[in-house]
C-alpha atoms as a PDB file:
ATOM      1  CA  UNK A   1       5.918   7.003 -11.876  1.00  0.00           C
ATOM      2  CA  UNK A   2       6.601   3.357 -13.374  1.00  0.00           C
ATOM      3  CA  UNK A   3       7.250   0.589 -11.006  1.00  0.00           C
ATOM      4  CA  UNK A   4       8.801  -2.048 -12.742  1.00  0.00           C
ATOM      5  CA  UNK A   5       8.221  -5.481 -10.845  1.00  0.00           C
ATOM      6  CA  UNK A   6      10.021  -9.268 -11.759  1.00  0.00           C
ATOM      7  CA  UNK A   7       7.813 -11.882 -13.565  1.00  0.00           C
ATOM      8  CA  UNK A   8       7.230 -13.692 -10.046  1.00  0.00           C
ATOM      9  CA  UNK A   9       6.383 -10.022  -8.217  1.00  0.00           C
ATOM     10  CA  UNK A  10       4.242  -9.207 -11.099  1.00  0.00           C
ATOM     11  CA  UNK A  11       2.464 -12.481 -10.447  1.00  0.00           C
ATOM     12  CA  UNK A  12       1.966 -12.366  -6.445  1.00  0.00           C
ATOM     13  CA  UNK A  13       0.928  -8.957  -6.915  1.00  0.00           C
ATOM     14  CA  UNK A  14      -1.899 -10.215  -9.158  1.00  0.00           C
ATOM     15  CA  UNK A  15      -3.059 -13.504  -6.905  1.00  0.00           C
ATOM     16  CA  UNK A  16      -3.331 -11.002  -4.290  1.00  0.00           C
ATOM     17  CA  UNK A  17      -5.504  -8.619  -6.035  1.00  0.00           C
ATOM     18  CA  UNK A  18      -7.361 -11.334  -7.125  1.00  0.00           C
ATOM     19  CA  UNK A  19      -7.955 -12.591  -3.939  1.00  0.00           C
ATOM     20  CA  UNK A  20      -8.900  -9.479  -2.189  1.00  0.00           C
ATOM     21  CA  UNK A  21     -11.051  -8.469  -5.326  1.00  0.00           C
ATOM     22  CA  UNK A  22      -8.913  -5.169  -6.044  1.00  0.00           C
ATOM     23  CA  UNK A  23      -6.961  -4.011  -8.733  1.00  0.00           C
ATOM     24  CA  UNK A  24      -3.103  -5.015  -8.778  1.00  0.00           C
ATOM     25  CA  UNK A  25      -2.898  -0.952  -8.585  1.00  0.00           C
ATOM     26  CA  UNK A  26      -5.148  -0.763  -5.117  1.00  0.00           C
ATOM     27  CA  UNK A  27      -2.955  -3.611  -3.827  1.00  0.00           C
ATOM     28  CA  UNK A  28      -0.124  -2.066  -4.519  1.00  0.00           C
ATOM     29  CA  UNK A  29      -0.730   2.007  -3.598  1.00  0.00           C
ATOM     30  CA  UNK A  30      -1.702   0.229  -0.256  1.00  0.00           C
ATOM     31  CA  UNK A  31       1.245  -1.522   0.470  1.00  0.00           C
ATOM     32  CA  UNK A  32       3.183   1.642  -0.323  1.00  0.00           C
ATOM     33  CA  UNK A  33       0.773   4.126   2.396  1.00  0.00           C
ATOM     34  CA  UNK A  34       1.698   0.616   5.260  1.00  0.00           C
ATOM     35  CA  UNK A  35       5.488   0.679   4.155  1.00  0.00           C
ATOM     36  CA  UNK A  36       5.841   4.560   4.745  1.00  0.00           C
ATOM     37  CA  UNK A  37       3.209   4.792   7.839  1.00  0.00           C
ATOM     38  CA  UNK A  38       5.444   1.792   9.566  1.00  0.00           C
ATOM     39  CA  UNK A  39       8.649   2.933   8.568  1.00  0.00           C
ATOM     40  CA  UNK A  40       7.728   6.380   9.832  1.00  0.00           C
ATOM     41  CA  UNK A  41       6.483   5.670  13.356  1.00  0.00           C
ATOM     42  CA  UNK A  42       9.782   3.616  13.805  1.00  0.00           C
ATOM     43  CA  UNK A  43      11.764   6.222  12.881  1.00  0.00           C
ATOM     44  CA  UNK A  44       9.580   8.874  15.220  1.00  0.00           C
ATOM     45  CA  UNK A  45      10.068   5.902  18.416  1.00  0.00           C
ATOM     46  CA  UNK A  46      13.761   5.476  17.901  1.00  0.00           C
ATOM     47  CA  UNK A  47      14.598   9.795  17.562  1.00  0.00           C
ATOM     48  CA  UNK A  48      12.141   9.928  20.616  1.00  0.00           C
ATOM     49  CA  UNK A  49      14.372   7.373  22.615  1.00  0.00           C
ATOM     50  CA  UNK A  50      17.485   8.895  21.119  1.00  0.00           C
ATOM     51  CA  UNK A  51      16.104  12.371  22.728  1.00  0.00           C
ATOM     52  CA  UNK A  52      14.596  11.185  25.710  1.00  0.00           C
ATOM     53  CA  UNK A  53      17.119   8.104  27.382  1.00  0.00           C
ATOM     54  CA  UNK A  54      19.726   9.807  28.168  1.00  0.00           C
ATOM     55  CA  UNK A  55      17.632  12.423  30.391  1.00  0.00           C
ATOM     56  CA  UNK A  56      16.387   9.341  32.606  1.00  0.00           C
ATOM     57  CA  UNK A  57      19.540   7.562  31.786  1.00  0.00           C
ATOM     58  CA  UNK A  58      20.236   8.286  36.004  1.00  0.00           C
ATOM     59  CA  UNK A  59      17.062   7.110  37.253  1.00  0.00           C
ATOM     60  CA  UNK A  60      16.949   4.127  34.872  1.00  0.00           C
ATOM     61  CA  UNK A  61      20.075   2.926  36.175  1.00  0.00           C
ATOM     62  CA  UNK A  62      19.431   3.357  39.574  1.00  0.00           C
ATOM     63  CA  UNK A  63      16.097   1.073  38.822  1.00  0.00           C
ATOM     64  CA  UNK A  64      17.470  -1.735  37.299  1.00  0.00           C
ATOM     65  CA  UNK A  65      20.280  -2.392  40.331  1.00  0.00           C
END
């Protein structure tokens, strides 16, 4: 895989290696395992609500009156 990044990406990507004393490869494989574990347990929450609401839907109306 190639990931191509803009001059100014390029260049925040190395400050923050620099900075953290990694390589701009470590820095970046990282943000990629955050992205996908974030993005995941959203997605997990909101099919988990989608599944799951509508069974108290009852109850939860009858609470909030």
């Amino acid at each position: 895989m190639t990931l191509r990044l803009s001059d100014d990406e390029a260049a925040a990507l190395r400050r923050r290696a620099e900075l953290e004393e990694r390589s701009m490869q470590e820095v970046a494989r990282q943000a990629v395992r955050e992205y996908v574990e974030n993005h995941s347990r959203v997605e997990l929450l909101d099919e988990v609500l989608d599944e799951e609401l509508p069974r108290y839907a009852e109850a939860l109306e009858r609470l909030g009156r």
